[in-house]
N, C-alpha and C. Protein backbone atom coordinates (compact mmCIF):
# COMPACT_ATOMS: atom_id res chain seq x y z
N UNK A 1 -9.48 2.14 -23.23
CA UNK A 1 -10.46 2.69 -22.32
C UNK A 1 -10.35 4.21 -22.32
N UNK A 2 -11.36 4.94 -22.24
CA UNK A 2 -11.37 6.52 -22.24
C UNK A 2 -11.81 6.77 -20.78
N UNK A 3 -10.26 7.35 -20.56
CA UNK A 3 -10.37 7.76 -18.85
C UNK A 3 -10.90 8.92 -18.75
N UNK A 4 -11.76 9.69 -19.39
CA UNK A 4 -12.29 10.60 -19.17
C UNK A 4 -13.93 10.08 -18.46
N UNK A 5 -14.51 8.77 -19.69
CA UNK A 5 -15.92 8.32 -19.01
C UNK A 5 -15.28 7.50 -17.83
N UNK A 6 -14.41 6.87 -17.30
CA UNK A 6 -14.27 6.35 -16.00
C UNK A 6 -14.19 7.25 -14.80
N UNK A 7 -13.28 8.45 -15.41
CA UNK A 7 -13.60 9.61 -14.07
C UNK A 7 -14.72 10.10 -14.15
N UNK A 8 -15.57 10.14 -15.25
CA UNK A 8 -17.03 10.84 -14.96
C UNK A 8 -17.44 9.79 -14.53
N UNK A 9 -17.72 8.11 -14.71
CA UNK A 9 -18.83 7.63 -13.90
C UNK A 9 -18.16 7.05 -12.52
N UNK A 10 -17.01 7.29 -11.84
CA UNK A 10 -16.48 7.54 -10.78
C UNK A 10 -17.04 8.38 -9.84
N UNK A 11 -16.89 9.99 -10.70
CA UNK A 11 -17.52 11.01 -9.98
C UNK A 11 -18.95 10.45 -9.23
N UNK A 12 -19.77 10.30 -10.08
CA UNK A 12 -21.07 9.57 -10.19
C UNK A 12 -21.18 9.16 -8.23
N UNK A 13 -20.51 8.14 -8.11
CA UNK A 13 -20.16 7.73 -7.02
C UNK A 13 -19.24 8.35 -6.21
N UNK A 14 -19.09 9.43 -6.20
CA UNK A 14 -18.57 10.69 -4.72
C UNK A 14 -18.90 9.85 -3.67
N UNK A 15 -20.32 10.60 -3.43
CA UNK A 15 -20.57 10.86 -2.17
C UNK A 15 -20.97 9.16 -1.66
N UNK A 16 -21.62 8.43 -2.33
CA UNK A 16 -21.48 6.74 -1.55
C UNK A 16 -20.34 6.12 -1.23
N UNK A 17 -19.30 6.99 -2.16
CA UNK A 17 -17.71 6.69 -1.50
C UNK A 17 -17.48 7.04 -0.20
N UNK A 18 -17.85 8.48 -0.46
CA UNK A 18 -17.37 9.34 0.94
C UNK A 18 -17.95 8.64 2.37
N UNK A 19 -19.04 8.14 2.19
CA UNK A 19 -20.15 7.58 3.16
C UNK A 19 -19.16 6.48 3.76
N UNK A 20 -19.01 5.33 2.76
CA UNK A 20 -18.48 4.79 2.97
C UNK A 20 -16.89 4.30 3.20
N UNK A 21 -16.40 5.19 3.21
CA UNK A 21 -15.13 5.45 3.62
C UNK A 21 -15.52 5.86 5.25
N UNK A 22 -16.42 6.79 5.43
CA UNK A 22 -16.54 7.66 6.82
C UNK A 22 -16.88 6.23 7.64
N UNK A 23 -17.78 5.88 7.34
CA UNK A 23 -18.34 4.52 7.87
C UNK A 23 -16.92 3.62 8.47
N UNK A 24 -16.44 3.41 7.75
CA UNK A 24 -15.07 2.67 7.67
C UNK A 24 -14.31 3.40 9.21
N UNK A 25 -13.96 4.38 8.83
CA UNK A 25 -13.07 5.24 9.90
C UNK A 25 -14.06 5.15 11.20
N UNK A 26 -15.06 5.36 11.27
CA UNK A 26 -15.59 5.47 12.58
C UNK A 26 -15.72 3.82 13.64
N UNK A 27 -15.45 3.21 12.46
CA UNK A 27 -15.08 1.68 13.78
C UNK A 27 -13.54 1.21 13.90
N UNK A 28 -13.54 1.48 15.41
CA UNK A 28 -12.03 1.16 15.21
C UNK A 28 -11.43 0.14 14.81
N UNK A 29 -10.59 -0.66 14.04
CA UNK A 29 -10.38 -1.93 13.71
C UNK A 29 -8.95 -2.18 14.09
N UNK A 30 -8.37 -2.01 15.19
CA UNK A 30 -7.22 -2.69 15.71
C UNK A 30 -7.19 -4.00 15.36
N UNK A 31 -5.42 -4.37 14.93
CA UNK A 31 -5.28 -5.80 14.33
C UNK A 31 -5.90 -7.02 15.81
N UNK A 32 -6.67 -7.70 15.47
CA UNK A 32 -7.65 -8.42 16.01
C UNK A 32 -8.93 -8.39 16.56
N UNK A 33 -9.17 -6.84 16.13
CA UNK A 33 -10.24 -6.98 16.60
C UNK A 33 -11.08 -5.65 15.19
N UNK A 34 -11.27 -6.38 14.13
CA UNK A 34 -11.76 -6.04 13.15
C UNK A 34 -12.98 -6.46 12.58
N UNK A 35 -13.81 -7.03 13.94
CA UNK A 35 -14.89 -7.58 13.16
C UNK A 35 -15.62 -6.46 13.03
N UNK A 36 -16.08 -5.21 13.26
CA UNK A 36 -17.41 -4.25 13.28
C UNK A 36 -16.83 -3.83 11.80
N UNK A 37 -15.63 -3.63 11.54
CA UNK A 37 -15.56 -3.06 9.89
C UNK A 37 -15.50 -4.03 9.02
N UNK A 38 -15.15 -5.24 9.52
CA UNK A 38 -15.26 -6.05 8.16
C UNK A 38 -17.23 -6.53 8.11
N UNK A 39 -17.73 -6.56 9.32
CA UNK A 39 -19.32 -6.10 8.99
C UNK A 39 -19.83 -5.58 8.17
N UNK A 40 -19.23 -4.13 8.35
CA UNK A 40 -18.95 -2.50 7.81
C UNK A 40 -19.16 -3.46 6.29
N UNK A 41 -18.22 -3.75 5.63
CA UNK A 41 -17.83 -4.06 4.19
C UNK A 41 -18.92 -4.85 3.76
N UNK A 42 -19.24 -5.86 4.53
CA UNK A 42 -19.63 -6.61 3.99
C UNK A 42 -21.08 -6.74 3.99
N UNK A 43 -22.16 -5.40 4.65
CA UNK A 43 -22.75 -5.20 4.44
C UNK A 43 -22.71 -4.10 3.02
N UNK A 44 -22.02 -3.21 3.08
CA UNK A 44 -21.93 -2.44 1.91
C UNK A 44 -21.93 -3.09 0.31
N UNK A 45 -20.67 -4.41 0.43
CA UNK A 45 -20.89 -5.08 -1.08
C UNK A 45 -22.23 -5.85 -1.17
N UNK A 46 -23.07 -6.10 0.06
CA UNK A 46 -24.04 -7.10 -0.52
C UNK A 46 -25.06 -5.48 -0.67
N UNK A 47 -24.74 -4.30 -0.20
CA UNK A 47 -25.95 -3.07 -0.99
C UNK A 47 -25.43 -2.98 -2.41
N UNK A 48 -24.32 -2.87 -3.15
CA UNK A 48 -23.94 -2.71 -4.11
C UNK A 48 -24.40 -3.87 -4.88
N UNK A 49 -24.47 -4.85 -4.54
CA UNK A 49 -25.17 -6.08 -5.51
C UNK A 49 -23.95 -6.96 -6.23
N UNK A 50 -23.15 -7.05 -4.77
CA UNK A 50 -22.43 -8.39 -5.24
C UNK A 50 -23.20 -9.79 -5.12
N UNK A 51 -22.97 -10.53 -5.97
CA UNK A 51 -23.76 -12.00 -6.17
C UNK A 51 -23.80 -12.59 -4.60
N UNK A 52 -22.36 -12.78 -4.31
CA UNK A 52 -21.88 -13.60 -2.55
C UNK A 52 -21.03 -12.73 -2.00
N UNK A 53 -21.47 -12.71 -0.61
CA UNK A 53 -20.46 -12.25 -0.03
C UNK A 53 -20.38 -13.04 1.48
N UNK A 54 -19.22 -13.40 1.64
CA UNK A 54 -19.21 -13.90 3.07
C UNK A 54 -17.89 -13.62 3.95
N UNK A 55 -17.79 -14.43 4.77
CA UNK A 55 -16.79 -13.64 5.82
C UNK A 55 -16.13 -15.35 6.22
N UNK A 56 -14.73 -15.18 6.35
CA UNK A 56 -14.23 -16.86 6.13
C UNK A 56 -14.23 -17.31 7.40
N UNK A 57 -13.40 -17.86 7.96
CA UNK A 57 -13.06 -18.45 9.70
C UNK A 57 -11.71 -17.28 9.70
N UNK A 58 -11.50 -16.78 9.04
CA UNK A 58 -9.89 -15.87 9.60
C UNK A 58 -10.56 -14.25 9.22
N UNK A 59 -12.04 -13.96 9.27
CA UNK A 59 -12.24 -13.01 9.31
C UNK A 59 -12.35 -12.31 8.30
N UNK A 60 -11.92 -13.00 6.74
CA UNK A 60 -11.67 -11.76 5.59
C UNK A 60 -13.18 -11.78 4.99
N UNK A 61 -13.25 -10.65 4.28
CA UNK A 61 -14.48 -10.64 3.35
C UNK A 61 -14.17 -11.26 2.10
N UNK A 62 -15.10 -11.90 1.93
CA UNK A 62 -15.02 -12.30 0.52
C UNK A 62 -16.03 -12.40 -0.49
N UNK A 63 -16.50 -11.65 -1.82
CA UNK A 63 -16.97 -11.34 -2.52
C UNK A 63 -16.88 -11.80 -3.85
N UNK A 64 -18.23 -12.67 -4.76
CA UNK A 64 -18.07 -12.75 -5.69
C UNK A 64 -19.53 -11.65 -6.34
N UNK A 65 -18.82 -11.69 -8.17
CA UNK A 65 -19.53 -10.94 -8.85
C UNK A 65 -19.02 -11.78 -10.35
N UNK A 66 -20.17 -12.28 -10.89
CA UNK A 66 -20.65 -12.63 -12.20
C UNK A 66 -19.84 -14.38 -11.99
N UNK A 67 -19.85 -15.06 -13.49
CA UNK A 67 -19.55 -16.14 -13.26
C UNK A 67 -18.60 -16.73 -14.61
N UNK A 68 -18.17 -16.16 -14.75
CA UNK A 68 -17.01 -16.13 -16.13
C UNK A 68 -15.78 -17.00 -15.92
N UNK A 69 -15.43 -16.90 -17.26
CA UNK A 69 -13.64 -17.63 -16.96
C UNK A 69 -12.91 -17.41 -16.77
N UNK A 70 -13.33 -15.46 -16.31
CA UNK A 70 -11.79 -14.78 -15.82
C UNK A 70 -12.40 -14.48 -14.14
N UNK A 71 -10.99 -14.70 -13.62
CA UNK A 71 -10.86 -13.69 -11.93
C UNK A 71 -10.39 -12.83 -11.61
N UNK A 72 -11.24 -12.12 -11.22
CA UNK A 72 -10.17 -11.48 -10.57
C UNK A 72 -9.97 -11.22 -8.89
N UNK A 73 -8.99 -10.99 -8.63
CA UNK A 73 -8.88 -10.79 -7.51
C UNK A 73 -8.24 -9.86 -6.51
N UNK A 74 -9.27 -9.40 -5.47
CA UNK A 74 -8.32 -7.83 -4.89
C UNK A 74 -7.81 -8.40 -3.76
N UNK A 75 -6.69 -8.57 -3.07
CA UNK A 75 -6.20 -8.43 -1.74
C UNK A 75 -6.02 -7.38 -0.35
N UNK A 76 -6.59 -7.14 0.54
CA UNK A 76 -6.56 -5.43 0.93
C UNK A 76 -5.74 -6.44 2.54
N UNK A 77 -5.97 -5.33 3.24
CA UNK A 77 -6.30 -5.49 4.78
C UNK A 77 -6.79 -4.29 5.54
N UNK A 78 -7.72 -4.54 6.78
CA UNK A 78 -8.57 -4.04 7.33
C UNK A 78 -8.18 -3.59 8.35
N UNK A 79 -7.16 -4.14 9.19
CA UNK A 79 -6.87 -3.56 10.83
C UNK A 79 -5.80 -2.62 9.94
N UNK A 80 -5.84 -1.93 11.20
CA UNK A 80 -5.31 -0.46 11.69
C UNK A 80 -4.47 -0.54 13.05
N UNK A 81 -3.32 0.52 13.47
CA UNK A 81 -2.57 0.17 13.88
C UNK A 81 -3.44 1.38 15.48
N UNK A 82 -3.20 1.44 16.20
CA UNK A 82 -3.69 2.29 17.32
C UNK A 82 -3.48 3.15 17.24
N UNK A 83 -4.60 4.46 18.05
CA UNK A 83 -4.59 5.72 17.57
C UNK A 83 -2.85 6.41 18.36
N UNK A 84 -2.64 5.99 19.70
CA UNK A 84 -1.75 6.51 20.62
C UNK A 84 -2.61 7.05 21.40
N UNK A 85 -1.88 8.44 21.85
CA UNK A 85 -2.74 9.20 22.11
C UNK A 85 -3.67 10.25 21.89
N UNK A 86 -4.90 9.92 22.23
CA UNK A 86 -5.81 11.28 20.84
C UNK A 86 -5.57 12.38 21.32
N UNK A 87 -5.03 13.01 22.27
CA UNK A 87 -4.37 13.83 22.00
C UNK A 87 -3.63 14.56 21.19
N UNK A 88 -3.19 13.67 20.63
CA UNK A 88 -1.62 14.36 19.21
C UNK A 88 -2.86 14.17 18.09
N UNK A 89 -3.73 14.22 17.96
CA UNK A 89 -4.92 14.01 16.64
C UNK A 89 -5.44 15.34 16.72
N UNK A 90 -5.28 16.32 15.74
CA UNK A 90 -6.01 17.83 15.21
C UNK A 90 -7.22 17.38 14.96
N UNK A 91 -8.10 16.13 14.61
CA UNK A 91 -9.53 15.51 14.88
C UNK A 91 -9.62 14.29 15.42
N UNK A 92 -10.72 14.25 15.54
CA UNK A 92 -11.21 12.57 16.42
C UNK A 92 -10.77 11.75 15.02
N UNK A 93 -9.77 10.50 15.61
CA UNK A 93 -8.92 9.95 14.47
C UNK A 93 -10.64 9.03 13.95
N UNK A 94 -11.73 8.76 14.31
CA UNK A 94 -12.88 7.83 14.47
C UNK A 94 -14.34 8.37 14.32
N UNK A 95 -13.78 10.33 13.67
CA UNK A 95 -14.67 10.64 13.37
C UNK A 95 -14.73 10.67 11.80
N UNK A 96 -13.90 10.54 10.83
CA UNK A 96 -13.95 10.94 9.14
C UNK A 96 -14.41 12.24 9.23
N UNK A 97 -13.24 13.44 9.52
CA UNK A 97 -13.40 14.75 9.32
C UNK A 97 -13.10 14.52 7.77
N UNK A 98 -13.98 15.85 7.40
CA UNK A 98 -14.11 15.98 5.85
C UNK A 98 -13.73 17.44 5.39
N UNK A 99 -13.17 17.48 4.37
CA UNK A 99 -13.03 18.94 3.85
C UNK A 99 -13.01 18.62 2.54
N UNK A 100 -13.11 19.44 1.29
CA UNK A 100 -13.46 19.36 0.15
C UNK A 100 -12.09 18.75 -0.17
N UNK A 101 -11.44 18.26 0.09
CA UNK A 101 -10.40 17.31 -0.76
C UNK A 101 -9.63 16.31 0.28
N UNK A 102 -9.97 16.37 1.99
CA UNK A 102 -9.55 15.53 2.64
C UNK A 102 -10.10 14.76 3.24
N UNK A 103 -9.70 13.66 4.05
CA UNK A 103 -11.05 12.63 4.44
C UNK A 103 -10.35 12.63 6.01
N UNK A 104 -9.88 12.58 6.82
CA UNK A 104 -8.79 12.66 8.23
C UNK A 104 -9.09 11.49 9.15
N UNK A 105 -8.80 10.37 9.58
CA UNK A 105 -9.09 9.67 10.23
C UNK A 105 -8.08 8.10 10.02
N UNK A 106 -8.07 7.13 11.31
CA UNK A 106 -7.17 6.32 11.47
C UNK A 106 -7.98 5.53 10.30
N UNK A 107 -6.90 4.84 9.44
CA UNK A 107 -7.30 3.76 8.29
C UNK A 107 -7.78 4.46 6.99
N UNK A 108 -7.75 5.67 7.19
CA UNK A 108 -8.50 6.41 6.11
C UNK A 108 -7.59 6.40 4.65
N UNK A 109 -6.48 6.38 4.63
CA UNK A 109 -5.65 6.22 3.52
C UNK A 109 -4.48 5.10 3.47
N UNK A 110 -5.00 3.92 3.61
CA UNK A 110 -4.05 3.08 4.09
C UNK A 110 -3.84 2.30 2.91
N UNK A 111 -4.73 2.31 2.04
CA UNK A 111 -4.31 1.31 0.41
C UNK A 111 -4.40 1.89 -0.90
């Protein structure tokens, strides 16, 4: 593979990243109570044009794409641990402050 065309058609997708990352950070998803971001997701893969996407009885997203003899499969998780107090936060941990190389917010770099 030539990682040069994967970081260019990466680039490609910046800013629908960025969106969606911000998107992400602005709902809080404390462990049990993660349904508005796993929403969040799972409206986003069915814009991207995954085949299925659904949401199980334990809350996870789940996504298929094409119909082959290989799988693959990603494992993540979605809750986030509490802000404390927003106080000790230099931004709103629920806003996705942005600067040309940082993204700032609770869950924002968690995988």
């Amino acid at each position: 593979m030539d990682y040069e065309k994967i970081k260019e058609a990466a680039e490609g997708y910046r800013a629908d990243m960025v969106r969606f990352l911000r998107q992400m950070i602005s709902r809080p998803s404390e462990s049990c109570e993660e349904k508005e971001v796993v929403e969040c997701i799972k409206a986003e893969m069915e814009k991207v044009g995954f085949d299925k996407v659904e949401i199980d009885g334990l809350g996870n997203v789940i996504g298929w794409i094409g119909d082959g003899d290989k799988i693959l499969a990603i494992d993540s998780h979605v809750d986030t641990v509490g802000i404390g107090n927003i106080e000790n936060w230099d931004h709103d941990p629920y806003e996705g402050y942005e600067t040309d190389e940082i993204i700032y917010g609770r869950g924002g770099s968690d995988q």
